[in-house]
Protein backbone atom coordinates (compact mmCIF):
# COMPACT_ATOMS: atom_id res chain seq x y z
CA UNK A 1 0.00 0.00 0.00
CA UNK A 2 1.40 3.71 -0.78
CA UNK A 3 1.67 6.11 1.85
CA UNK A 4 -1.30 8.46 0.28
CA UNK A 5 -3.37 5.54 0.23
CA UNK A 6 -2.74 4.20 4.28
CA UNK A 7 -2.95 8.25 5.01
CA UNK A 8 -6.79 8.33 3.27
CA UNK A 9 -7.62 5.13 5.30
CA UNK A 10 -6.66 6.08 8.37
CA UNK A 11 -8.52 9.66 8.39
CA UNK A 12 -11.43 7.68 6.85
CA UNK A 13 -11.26 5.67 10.42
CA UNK A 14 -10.65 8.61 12.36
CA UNK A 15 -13.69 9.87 11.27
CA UNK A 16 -16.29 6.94 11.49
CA UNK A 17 -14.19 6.85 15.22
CA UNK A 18 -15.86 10.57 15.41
CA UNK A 19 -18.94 10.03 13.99
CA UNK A 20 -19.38 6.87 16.00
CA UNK A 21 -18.94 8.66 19.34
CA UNK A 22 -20.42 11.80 18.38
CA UNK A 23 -23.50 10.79 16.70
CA UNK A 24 -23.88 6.94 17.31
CA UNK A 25 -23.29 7.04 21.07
CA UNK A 26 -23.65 9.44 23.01
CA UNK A 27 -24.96 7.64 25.56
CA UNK A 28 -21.20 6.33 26.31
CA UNK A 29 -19.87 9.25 28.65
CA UNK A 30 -16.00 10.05 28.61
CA UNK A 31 -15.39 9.52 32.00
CA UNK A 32 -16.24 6.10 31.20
CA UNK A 33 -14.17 6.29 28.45
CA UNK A 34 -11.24 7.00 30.28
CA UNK A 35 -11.69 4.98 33.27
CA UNK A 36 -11.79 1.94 30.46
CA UNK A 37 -9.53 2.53 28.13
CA UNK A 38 -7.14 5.91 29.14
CA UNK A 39 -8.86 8.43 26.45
CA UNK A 40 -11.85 9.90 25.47
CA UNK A 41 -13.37 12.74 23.33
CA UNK A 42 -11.62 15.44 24.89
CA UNK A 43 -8.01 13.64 24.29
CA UNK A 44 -9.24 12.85 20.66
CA UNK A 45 -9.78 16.42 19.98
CA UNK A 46 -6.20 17.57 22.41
CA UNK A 47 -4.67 14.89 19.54
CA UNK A 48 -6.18 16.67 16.56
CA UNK A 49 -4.87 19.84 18.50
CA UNK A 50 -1.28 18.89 19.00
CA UNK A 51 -1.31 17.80 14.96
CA UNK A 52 -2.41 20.58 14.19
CA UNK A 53 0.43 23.11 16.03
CA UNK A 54 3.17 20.66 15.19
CA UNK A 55 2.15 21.88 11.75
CA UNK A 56 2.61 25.34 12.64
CA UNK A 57 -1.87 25.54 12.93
CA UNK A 58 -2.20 28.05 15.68
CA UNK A 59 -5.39 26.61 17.74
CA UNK A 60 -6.67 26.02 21.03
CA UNK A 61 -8.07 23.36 23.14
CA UNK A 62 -11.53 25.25 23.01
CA UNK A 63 -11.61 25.55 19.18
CA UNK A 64 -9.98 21.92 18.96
CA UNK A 65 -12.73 20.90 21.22
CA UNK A 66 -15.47 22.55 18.82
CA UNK A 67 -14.26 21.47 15.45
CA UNK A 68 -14.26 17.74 17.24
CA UNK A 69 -17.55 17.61 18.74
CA UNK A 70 -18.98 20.14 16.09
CA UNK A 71 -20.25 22.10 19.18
CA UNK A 72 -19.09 23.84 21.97
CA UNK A 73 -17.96 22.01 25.29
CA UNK A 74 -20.67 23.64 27.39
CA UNK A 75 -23.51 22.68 24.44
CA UNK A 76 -22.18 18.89 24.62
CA UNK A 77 -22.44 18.77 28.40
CA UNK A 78 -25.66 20.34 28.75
CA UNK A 79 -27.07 17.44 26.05
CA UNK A 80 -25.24 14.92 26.68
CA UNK A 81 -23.03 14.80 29.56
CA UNK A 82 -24.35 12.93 33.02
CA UNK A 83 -23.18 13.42 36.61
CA UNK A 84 -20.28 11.21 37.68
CA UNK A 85 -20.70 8.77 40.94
CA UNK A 86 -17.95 9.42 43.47
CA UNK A 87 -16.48 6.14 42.67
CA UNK A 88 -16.24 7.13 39.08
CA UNK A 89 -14.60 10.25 39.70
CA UNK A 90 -12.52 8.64 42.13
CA UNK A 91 -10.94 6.09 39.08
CA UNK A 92 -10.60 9.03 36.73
CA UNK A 93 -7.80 10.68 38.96
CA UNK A 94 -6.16 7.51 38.82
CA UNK A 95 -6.76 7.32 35.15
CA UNK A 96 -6.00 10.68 33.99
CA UNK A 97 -2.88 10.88 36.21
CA UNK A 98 -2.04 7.52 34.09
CA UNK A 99 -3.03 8.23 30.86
CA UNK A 100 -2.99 12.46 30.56
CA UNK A 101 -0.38 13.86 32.70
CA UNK A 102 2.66 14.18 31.70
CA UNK A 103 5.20 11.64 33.65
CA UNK A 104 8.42 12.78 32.44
C-alpha cells in the first residue's frame, strides 16, 4: 500500500471513530471512556490539536474541542453529559494521572 493511500484510510477511520462517538453514542460518557480505556473525546480532539500546532496551525483546546464535537464544550455537556458517581470520579484521577499527565 502507498503512503497516500494508508494516510486516506486512516482519516477515513478517524472519522467513522468521530462520527461513531459523536452521533452513534452518546450515551457512552467520557469519564467512562477513560476509566476503560485511558482516552476519550476530549483527548481525541487535544490529539487533533497537537497535529495541528506541530504543523505550525495556531489553535486552542476550546476551538480543537469545537471542530471535534462540532459544538461547543458547554452545548455537549448540557445534552449529553451525566453526573459522575464518586467512585467514578474517584478512578478518573487515577486514570487521567495515568493516561494524561505528563510523567516525564
Amino acid at each position: 500500500m502507498d503512503a497516500q493511500t494508508q494516510l486516506e484510510l486512516e482519516a477515513a477511520a478517524f472519522r467513522a471513530l468521530r462520527k461513531h462517538l459523536m452521533e452513534e453514542r452518546t450515551d457512552v460518557q467520557n469519564i467512562d471512556m477513560m476509566n476503560l480505556t485511558g482516552f476519550c473525546r476530549n483527548c481525541l480532539s487535544r490529539w487533533y490539536q497537537e497535529a495541528a500546532n506541530a504543523r505550525g496551525i495556531e489553535m486552542s483546546k476550546d476551538e480543537a474541542r469545537e471542530l471535534f464535537y462540532g459544538m461547543t464544550m458547554a452545548e455537549w455537556k448540557a445534552n449529553y453529559q451525566t453526573d459522575a458517581s464518586p467512585q467514578k470520579q474517584a478512578d478518573f484521577e487515577v486514570a487521567f494521572k495515568e493516561n494524561v499527565t505528563d510523567k516525564s
